[in-house]
Protein backbone atom coordinates (compact mmCIF):
# COMPACT_ATOMS: atom_id res chain seq x y z
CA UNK A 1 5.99 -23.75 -1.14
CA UNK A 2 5.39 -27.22 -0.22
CA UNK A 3 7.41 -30.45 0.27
CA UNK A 4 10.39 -28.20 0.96
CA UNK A 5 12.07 -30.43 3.99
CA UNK A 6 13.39 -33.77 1.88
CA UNK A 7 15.14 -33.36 -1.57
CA UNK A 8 12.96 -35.96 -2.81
CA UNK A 9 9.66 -34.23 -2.91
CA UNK A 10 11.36 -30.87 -3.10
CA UNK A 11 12.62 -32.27 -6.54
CA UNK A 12 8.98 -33.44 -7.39
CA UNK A 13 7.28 -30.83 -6.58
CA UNK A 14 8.99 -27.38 -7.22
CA UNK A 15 12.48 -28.22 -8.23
CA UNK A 16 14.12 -26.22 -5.63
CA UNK A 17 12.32 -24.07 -2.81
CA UNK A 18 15.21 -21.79 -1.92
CA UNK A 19 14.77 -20.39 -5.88
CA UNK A 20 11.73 -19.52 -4.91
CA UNK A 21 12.48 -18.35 -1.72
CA UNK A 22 14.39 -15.19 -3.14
CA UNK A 23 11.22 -13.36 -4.18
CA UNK A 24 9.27 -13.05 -1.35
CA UNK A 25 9.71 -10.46 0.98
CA UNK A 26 9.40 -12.50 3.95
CA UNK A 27 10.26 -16.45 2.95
CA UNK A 28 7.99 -18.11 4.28
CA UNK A 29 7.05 -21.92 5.39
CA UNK A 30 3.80 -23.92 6.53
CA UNK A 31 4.67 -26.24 9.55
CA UNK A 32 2.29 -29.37 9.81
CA UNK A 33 1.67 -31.54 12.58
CA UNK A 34 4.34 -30.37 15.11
CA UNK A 35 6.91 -31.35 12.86
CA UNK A 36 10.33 -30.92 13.41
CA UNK A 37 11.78 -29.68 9.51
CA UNK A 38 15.26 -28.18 10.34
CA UNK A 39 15.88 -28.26 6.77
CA UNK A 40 13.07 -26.20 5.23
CA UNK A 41 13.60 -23.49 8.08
CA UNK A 42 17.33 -23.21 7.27
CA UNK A 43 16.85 -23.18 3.89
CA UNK A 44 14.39 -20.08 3.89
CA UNK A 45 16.56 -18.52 6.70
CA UNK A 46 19.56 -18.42 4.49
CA UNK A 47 17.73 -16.99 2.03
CA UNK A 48 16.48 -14.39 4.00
CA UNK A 49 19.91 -13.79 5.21
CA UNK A 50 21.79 -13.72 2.19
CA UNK A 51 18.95 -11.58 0.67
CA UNK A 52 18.58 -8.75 3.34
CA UNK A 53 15.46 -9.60 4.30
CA UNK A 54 14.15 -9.19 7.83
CA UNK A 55 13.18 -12.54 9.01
CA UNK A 56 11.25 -15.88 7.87
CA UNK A 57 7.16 -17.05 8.22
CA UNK A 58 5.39 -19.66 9.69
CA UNK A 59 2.32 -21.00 9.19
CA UNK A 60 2.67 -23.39 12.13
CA UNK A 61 0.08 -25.33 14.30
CA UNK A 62 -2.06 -27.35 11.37
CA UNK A 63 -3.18 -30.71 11.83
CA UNK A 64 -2.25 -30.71 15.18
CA UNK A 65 -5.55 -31.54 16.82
CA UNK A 66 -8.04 -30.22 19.52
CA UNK A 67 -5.46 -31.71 21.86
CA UNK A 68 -2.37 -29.56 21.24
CA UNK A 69 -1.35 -27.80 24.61
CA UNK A 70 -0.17 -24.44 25.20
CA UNK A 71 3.38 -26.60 25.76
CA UNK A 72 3.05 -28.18 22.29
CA UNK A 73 2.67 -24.25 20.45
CA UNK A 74 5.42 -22.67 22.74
CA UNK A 75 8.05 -25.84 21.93
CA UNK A 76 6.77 -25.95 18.14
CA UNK A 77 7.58 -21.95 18.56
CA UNK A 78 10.75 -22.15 19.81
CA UNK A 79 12.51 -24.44 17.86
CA UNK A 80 11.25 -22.58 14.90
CA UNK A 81 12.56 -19.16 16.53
CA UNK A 82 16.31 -20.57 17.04
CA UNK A 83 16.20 -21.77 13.22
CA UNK A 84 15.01 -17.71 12.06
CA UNK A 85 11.27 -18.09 12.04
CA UNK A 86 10.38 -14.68 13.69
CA UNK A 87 6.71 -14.02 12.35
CA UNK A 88 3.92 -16.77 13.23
CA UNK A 89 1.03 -17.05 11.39
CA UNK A 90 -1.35 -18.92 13.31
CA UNK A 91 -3.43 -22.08 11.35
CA UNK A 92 -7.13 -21.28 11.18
CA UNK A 93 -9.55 -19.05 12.98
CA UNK A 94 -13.27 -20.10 12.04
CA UNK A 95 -15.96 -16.95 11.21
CA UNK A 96 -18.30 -20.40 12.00
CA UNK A 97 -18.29 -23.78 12.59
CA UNK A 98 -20.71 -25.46 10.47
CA UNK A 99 -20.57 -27.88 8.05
CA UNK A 100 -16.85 -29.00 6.79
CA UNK A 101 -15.30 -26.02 8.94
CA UNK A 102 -15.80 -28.11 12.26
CA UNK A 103 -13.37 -31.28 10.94
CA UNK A 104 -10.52 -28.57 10.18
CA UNK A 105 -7.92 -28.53 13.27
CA UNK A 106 -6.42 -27.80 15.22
CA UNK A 107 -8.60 -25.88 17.64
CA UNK A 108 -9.50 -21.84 16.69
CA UNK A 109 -7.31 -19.15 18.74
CA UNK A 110 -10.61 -17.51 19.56
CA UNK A 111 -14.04 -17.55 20.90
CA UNK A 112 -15.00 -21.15 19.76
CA UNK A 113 -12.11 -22.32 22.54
CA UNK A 114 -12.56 -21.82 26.28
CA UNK A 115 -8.68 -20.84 26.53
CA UNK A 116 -8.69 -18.09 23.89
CA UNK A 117 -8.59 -15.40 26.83
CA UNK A 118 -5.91 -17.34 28.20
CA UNK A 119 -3.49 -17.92 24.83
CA UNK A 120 -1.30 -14.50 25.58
CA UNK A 121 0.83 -16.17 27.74
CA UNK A 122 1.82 -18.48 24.55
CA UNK A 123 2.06 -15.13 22.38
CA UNK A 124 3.71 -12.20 24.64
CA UNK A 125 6.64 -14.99 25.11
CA UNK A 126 6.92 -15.03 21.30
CA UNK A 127 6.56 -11.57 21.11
CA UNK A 128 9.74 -10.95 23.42
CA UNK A 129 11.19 -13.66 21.42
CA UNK A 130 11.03 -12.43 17.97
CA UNK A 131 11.17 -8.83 18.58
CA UNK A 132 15.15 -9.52 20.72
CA UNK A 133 15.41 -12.08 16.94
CA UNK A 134 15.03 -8.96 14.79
CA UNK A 135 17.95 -7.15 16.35
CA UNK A 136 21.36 -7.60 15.22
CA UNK A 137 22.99 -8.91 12.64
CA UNK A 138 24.10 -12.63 12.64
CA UNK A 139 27.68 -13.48 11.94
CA UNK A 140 27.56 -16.82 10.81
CA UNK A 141 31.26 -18.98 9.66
CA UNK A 142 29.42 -21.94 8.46
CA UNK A 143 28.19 -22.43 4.69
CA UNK A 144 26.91 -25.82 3.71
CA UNK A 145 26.21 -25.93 -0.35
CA UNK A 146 22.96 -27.07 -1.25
CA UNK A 147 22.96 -30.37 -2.46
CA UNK A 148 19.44 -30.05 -4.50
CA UNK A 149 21.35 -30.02 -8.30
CA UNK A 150 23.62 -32.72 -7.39
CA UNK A 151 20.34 -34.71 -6.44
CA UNK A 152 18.97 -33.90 -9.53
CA UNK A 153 21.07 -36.08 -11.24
CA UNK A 154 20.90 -39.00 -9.28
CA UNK A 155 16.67 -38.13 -9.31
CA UNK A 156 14.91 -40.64 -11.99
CA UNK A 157 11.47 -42.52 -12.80
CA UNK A 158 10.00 -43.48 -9.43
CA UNK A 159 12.75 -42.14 -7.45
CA UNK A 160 14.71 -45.54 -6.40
CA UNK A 161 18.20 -44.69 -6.80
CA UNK A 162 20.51 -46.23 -3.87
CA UNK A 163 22.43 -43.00 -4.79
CA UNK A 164 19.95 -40.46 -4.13
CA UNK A 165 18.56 -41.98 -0.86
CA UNK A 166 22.15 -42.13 0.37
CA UNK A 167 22.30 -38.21 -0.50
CA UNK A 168 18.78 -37.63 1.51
CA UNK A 169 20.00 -39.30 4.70
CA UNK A 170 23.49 -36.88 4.67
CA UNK A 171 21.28 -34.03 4.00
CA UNK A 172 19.24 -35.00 6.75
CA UNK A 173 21.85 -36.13 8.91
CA UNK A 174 24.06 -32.88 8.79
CA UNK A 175 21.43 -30.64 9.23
CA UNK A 176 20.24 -32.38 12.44
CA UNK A 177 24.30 -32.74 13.19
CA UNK A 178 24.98 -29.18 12.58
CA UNK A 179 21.61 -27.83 14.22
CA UNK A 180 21.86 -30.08 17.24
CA UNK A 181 25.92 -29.28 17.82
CA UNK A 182 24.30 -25.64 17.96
CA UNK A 183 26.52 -24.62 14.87
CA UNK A 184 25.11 -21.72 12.88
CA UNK A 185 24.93 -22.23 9.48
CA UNK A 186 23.29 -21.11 5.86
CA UNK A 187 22.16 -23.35 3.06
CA UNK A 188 24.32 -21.60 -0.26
CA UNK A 189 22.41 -22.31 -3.61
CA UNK A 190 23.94 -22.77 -6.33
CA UNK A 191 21.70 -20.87 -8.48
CA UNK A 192 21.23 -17.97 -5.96
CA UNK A 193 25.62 -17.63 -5.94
């Protein structure tokens, strides 16, 4: 999906990405810039929870530049892995790099960068990660209803309603709250109940 982290553009672009969520057999997200979107990786981690499904996607690591460190993938992998991303899918690997391919980044994971040979220490850590992630069952206490239909409503022509900014900033606020107080919690959607 796209756009899935605010309610804003989530209403704009797809109505409601956790609807969506429930027919793929791995829910997956696309991570840009090192960004830190709590809410689009709980929101396909409930789904894959409530749905029996065995873990969420990433595509993570795009438009981070030929400057992202092996520090910058392991912390924008393990935030994702303690929000119920357990498969990575890398951003880009180039058969060439002519033409247009050169200005897509960030850097390849392979023979075009001098630190290829080097980037299993970055992966065997995520493979310990996500394999001890896929055991288990989680018990979590906390459900949070999804505020997307409610938002609807307050959701008009240009998208200036005091109401439904006030609504984006709680949304925002208790996910961060929740995620932060290390509180374990799924996303409930009204039209998946």
């Amino acid at each position: 999906m796209m756009y899935e982290e605010k309610l804003s553009t989530q209403t704009g672009s797809l109505g409601e990405a956790m609807r969506c969520y429930r027919r793929m057999q791995l829910p997956g997200i696309d991570i840009l810039c090192d960004a830190r979107e709590y809410t689009t990786a709980k929101q396909a981690q409930s789904v894959a929870r409530q749905y029996g499904r065995c873990g969420v996607i990433s595509e993570t690591y795009g438009v981070t530049n030929w400057t992202f460190t092996f520090a910058g993938h392991k912390g924008s992998g393990d935030w994702q892995a303690a929000l119920g991303v357990n498969v990575r899918c890398p951003h880009l690997a180039w058969y060439s790099m002519a033409g247009e391919a050169k200005r897509d980044y960030p850097a390849a994971i392979s023979y075009q960068s001098p630190w290829y040979r080097d980037y299993p220490l970055v992966e065997d850590h995520f493979a310990r990660v996500h394999y001890a992630l896929s055991r288990g069952t989680a018990a979590v206490r906390v459900a949070v209803l999804h505020p997307i239909e409610s938002f609807w409503l307050a959701y008009g022509p240009n998208d200036t309603s005091l109401a439904s900014g006030e609504m984006e900033a709680q949304f925002e606020e208790l996910t961060r709250w929740l995620c932060h107080g290390l509180v374990d919690f799924d996303f409930l959607s009204e039209s998946l109940l």
